[in-house]
C-alpha atoms as a PDB file:
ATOM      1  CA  UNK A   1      78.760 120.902  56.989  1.00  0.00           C
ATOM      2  CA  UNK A   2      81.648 118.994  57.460  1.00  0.00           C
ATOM      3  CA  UNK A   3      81.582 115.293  58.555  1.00  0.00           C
ATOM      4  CA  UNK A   4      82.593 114.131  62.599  1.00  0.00           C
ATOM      5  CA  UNK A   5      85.978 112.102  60.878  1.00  0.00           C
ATOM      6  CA  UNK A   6      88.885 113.205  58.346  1.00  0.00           C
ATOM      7  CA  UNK A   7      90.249 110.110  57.908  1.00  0.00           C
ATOM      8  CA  UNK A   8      89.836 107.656  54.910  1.00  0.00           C
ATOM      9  CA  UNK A   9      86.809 105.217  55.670  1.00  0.00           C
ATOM     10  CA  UNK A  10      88.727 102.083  54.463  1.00  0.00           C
ATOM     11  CA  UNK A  11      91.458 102.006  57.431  1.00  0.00           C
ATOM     12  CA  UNK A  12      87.982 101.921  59.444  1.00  0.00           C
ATOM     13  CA  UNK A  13      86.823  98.740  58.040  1.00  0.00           C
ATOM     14  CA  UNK A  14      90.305  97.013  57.549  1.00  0.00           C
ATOM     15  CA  UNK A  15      91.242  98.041  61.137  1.00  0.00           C
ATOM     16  CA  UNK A  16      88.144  96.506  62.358  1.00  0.00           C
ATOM     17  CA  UNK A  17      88.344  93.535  60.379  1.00  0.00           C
ATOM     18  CA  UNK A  18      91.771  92.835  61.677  1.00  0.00           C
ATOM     19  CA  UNK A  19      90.022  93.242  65.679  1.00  0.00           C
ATOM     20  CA  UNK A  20      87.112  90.871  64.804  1.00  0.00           C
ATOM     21  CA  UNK A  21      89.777  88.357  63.334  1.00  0.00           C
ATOM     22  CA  UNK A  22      91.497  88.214  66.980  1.00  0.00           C
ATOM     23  CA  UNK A  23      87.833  88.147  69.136  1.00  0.00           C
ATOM     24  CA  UNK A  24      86.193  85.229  66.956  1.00  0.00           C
ATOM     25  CA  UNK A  25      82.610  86.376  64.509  1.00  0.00           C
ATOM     26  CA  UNK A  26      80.235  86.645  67.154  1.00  0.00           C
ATOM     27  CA  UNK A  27      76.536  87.808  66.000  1.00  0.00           C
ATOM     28  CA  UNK A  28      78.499  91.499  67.269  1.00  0.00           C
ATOM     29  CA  UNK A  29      81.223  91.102  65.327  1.00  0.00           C
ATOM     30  CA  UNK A  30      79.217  89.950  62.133  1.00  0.00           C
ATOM     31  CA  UNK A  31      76.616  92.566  62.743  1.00  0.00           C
ATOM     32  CA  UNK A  32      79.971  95.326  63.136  1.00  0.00           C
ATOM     33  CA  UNK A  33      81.145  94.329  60.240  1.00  0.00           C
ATOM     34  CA  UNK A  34      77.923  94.995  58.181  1.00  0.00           C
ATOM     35  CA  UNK A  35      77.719  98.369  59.840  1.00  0.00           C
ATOM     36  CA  UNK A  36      80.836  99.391  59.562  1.00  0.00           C
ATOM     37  CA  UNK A  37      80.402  98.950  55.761  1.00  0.00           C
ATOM     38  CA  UNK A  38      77.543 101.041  56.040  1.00  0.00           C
ATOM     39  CA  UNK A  39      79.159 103.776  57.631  1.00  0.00           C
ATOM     40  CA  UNK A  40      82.210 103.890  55.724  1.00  0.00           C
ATOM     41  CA  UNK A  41      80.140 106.143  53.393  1.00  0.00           C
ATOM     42  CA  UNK A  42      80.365 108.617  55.570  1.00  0.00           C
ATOM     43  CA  UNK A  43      78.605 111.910  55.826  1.00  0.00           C
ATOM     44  CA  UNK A  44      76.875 113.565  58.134  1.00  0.00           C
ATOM     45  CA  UNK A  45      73.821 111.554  59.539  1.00  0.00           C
ATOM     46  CA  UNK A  46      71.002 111.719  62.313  1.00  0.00           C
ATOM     47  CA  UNK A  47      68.687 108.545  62.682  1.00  0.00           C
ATOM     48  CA  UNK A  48      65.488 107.763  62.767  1.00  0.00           C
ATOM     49  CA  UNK A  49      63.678 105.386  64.747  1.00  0.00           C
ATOM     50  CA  UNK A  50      63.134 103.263  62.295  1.00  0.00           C
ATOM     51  CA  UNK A  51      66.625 103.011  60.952  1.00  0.00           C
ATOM     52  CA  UNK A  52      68.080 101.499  64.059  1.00  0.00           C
ATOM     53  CA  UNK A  53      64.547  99.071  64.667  1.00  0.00           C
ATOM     54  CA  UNK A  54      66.227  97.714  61.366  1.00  0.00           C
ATOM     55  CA  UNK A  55      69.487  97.129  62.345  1.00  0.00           C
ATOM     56  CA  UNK A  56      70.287  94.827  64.411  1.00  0.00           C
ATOM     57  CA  UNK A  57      73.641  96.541  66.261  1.00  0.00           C
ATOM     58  CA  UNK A  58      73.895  98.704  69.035  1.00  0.00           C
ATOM     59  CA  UNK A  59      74.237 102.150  67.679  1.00  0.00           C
ATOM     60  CA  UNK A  60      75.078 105.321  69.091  1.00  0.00           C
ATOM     61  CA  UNK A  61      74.524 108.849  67.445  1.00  0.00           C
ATOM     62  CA  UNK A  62      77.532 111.821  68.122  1.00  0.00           C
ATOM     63  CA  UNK A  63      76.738 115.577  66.801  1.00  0.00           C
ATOM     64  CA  UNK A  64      79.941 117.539  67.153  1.00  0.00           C
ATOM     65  CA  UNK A  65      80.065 121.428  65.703  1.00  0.00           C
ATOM     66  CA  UNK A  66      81.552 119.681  62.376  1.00  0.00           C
ATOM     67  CA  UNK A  67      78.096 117.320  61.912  1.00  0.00           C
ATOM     68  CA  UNK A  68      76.299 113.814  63.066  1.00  0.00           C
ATOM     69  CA  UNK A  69      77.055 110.427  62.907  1.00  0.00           C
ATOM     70  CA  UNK A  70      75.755 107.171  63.938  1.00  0.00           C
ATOM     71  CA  UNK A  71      78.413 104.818  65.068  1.00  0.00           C
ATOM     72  CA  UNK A  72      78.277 101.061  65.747  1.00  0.00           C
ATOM     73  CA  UNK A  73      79.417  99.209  69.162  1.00  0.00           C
ATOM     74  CA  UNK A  74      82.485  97.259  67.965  1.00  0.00           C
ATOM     75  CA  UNK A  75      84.723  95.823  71.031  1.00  0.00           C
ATOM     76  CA  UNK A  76      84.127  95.422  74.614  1.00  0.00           C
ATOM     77  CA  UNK A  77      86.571  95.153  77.294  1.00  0.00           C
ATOM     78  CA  UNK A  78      84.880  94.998  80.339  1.00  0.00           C
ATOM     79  CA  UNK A  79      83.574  98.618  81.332  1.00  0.00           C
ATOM     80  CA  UNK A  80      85.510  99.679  78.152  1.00  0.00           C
ATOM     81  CA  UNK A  81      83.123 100.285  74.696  1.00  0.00           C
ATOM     82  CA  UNK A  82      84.877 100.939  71.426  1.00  0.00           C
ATOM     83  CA  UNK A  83      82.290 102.656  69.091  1.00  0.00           C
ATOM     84  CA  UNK A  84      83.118 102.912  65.411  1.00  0.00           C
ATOM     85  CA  UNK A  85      82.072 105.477  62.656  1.00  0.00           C
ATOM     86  CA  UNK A  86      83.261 106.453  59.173  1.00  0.00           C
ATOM     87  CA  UNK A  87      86.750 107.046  58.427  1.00  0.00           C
ATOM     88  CA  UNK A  88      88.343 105.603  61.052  1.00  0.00           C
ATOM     89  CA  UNK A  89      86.212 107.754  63.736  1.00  0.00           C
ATOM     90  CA  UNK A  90      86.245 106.152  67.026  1.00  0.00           C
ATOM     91  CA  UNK A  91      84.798 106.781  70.668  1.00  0.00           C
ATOM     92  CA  UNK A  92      85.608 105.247  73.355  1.00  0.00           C
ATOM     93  CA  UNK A  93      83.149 104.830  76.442  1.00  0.00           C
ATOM     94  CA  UNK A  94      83.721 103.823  79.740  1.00  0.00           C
ATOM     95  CA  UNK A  95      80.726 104.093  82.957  1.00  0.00           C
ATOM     96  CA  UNK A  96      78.824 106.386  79.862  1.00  0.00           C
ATOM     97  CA  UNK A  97      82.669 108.629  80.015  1.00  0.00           C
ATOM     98  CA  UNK A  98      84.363 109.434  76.733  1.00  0.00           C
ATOM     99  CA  UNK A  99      87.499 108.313  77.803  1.00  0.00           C
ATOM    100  CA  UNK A 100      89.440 108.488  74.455  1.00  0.00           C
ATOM    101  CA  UNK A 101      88.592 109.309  71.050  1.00  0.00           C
ATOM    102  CA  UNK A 102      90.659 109.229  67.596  1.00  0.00           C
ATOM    103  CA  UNK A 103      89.920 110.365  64.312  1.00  0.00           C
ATOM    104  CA  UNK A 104      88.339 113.953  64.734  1.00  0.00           C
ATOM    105  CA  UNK A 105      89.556 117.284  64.464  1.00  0.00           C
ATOM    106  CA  UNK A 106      90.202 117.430  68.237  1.00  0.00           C
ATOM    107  CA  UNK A 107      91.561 114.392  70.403  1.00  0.00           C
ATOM    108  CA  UNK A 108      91.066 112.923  74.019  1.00  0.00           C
ATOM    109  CA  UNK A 109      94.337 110.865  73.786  1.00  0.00           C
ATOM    110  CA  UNK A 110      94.086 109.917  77.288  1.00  0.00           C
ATOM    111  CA  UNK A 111      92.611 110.325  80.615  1.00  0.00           C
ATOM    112  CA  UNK A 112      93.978 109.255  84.024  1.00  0.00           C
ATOM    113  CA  UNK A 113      91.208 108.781  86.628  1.00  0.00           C
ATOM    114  CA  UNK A 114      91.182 108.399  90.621  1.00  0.00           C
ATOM    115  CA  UNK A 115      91.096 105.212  91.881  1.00  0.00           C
ATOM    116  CA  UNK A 116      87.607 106.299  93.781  1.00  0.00           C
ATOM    117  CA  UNK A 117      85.803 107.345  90.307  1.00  0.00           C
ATOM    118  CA  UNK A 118      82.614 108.189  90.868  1.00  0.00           C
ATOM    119  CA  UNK A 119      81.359 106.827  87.441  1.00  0.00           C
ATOM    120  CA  UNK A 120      81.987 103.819  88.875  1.00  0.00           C
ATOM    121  CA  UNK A 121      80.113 104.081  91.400  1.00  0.00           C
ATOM    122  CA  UNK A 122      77.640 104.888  89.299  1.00  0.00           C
ATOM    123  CA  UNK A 123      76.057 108.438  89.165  1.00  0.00           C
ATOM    124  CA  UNK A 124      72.662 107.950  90.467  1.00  0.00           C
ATOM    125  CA  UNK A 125      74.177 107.891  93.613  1.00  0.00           C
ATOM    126  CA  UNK A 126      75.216 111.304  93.901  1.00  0.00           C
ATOM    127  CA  UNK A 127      73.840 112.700  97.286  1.00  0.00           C
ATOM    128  CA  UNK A 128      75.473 116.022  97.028  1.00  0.00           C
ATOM    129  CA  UNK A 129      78.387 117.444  95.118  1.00  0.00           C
ATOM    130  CA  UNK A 130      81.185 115.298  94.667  1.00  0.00           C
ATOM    131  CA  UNK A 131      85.128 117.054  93.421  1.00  0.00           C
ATOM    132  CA  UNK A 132      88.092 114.853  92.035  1.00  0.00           C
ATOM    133  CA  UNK A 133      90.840 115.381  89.630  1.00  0.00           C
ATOM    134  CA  UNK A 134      91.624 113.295  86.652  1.00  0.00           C
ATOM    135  CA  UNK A 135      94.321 114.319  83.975  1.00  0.00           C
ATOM    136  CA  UNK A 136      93.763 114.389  80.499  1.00  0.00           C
ATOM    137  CA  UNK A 137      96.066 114.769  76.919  1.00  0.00           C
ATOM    138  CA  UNK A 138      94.670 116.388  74.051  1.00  0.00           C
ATOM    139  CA  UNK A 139      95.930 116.372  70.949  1.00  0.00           C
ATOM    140  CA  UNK A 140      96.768 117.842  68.127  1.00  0.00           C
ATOM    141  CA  UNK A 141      97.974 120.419  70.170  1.00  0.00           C
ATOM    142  CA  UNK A 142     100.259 117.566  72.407  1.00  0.00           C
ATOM    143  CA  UNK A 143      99.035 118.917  75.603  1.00  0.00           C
ATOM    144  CA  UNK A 144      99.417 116.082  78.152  1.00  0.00           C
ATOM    145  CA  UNK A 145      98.883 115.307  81.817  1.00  0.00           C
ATOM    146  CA  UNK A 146      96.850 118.604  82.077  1.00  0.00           C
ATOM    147  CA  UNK A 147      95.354 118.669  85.638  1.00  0.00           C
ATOM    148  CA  UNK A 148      91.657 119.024  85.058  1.00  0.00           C
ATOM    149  CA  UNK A 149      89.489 119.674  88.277  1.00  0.00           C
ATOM    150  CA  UNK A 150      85.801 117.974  88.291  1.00  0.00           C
ATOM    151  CA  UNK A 151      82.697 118.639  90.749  1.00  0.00           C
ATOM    152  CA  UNK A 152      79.799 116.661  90.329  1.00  0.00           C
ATOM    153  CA  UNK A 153      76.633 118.040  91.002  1.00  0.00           C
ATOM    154  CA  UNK A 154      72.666 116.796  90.790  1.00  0.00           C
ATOM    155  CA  UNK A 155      70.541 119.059  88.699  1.00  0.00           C
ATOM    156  CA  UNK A 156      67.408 116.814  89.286  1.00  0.00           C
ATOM    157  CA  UNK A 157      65.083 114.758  87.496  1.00  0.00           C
ATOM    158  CA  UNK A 158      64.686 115.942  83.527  1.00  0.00           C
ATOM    159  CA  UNK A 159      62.445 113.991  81.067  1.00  0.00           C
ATOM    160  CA  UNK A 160      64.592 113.553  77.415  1.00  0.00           C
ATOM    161  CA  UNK A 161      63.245 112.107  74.523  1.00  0.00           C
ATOM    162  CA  UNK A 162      65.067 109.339  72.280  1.00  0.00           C
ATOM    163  CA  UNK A 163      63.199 109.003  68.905  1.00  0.00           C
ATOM    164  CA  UNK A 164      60.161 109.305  70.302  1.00  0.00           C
ATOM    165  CA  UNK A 165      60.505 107.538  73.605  1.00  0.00           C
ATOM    166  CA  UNK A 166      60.547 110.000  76.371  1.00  0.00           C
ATOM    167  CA  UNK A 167      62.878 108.660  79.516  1.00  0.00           C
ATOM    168  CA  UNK A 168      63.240 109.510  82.887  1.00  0.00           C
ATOM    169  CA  UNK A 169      66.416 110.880  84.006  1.00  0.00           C
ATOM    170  CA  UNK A 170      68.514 112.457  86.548  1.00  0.00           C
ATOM    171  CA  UNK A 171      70.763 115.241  85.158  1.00  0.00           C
ATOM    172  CA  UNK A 172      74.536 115.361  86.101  1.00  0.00           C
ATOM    173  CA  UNK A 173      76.308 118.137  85.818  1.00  0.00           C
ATOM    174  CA  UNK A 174      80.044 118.122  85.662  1.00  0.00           C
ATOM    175  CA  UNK A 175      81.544 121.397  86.490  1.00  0.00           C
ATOM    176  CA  UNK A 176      85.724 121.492  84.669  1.00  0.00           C
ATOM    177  CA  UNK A 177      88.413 123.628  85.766  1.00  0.00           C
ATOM    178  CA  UNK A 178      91.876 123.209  84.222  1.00  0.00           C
ATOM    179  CA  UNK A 179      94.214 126.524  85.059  1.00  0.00           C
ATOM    180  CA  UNK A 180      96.769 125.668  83.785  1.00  0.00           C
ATOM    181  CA  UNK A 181      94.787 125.473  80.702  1.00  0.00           C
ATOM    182  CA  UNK A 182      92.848 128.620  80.514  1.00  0.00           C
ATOM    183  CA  UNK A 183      90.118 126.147  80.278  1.00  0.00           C
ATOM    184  CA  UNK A 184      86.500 125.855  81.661  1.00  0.00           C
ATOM    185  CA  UNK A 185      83.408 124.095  80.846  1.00  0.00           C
ATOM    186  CA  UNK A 186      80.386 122.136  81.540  1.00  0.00           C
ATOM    187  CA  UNK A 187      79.240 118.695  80.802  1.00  0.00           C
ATOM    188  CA  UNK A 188      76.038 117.030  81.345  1.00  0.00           C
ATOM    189  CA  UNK A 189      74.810 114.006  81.891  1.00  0.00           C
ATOM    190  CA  UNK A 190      71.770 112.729  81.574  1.00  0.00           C
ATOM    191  CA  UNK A 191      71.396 109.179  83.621  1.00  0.00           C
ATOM    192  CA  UNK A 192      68.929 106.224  84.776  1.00  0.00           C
ATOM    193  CA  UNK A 193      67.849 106.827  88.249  1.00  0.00           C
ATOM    194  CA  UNK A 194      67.526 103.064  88.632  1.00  0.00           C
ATOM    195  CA  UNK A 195      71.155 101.952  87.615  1.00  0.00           C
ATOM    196  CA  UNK A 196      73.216 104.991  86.419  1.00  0.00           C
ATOM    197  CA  UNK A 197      73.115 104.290  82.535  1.00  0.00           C
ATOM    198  CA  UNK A 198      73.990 107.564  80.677  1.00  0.00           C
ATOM    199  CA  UNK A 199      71.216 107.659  78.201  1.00  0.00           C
ATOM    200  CA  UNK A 200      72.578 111.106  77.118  1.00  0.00           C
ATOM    201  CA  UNK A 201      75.691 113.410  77.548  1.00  0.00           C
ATOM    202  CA  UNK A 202      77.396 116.211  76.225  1.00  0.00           C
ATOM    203  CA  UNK A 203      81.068 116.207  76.841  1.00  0.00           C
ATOM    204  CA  UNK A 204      84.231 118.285  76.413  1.00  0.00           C
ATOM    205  CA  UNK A 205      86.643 116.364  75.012  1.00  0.00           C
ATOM    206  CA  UNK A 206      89.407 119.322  74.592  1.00  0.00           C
ATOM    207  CA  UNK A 207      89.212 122.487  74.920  1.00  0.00           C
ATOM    208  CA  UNK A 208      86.640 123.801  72.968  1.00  0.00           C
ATOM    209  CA  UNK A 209      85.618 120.605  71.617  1.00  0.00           C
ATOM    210  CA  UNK A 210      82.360 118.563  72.631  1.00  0.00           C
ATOM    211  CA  UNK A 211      80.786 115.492  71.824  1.00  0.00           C
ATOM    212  CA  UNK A 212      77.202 114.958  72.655  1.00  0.00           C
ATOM    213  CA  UNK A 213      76.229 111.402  72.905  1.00  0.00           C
ATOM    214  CA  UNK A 214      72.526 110.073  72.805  1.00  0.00           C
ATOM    215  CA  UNK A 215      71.788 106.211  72.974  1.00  0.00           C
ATOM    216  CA  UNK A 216      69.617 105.027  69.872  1.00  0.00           C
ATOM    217  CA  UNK A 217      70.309 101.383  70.618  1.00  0.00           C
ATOM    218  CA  UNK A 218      72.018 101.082  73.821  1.00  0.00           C
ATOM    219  CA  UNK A 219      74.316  97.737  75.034  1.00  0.00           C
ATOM    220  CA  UNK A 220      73.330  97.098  78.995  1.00  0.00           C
ATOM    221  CA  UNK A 221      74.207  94.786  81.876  1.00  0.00           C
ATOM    222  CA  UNK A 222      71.631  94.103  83.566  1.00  0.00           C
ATOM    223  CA  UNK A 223      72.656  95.225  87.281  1.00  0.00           C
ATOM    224  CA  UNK A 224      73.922  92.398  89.354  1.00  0.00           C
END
């Protein structure tokens, strides 16, 4: 089984080491830069519960068709969460949303969202089913501004389990439909009933392509 990046782990660790240069060593940044070392040996990984107790990062495991990983929480920029992996893997989050991703086989290059998202109003709110449009470019294939057609909809309360601690959730379902595309699919979401935190997704990233995400280690705000 192949590994989630194709890229050459070094450019991971350099590029990162160049980002934690600009935003100071933090107890993050240090803590990045340990991990990122550790993951720059790549392969294809699932944790255990005891891994991440010893680590002292915020991690996040991503199983794609091509393997597993466990990537490290590396920047934040408000809403905006760049994870980091081997080989110059990265995801980036925002409101639990992949909203970009680079160094795997297929690419989110971009996304352009409403300016009433309803991830930011978080998705425990969702009182009934809820459509918008974003647009999205994928890459390699160079397809941008593709008109992608969402509808939110409440499957009810599901109990998941995350290494062995079982969690309450309320399961989103995100229903796509891009035309011009040929393309349709379904992602899910599986969020905090209290605040909206997306403990768990799976999401198409192109066409095709999905990402599921599961929290090992999650970074929070505490709700205002």
């Amino acid at each position: 089984m192949r590994s989630l990046s194709i890229l050459r782990p070094l450019y991971a660790l350099a590029g990162l080491l160049a980002l934690l240069g600009v935003h100071g060593c933090t107890e993050l940044s240090r803590s990045t830069v340990d991990a990122v070392k550790m993951a720059a040996k790549g392969g294809s990984h699932r944790a255990t519960a005891a891994e991440v107790a010893a680590r002292p990062y915020y991690q996040m495991q991503v199983v794609s068709r091509d393997g597993s990983a466990v990537l490290i929480l590396g920047n934040i920029d408000g809403a905006r969460e760049a994870w980091y992996g081997a080989h110059q893997v990265v995801v980036f989050t925002e409101h639990g949303r992949v909203i970009k991703t680079a160094g795997l086989r297929q690419n989110l290059d971009a996304i352009q969202l409403p300016a009433d998202d309803p991830f930011v109003r978080g998705l425990q709110t969702l009182s009934a089913p809820v459509d918008y449009t974003r647009h999205e470019d994928w890459s390699p294939s160079y397809r941008y501004g593709v008109p992608v057609h969402a509808r939110l909809v409440s499957a009810g309360h599901e109990t998941i389990d995350i290494l062995g601690t079982p969690h309450d959730t309320l399961r989103i379902d995100e229903q796509l439909d891009a035309p011009v595309a040929g393309y349709r699919a379904t992602n899910h979401y599986w969020v905090d009933p209290r605040d909206g935190f997306v403990w768990k997704s799976t999401q198409q990233i192109a066409p095709g392509f999905a990402l599921q995400l599961l929290q090992l280690k999650p970074h929070r705000v505490p709700a205002p």
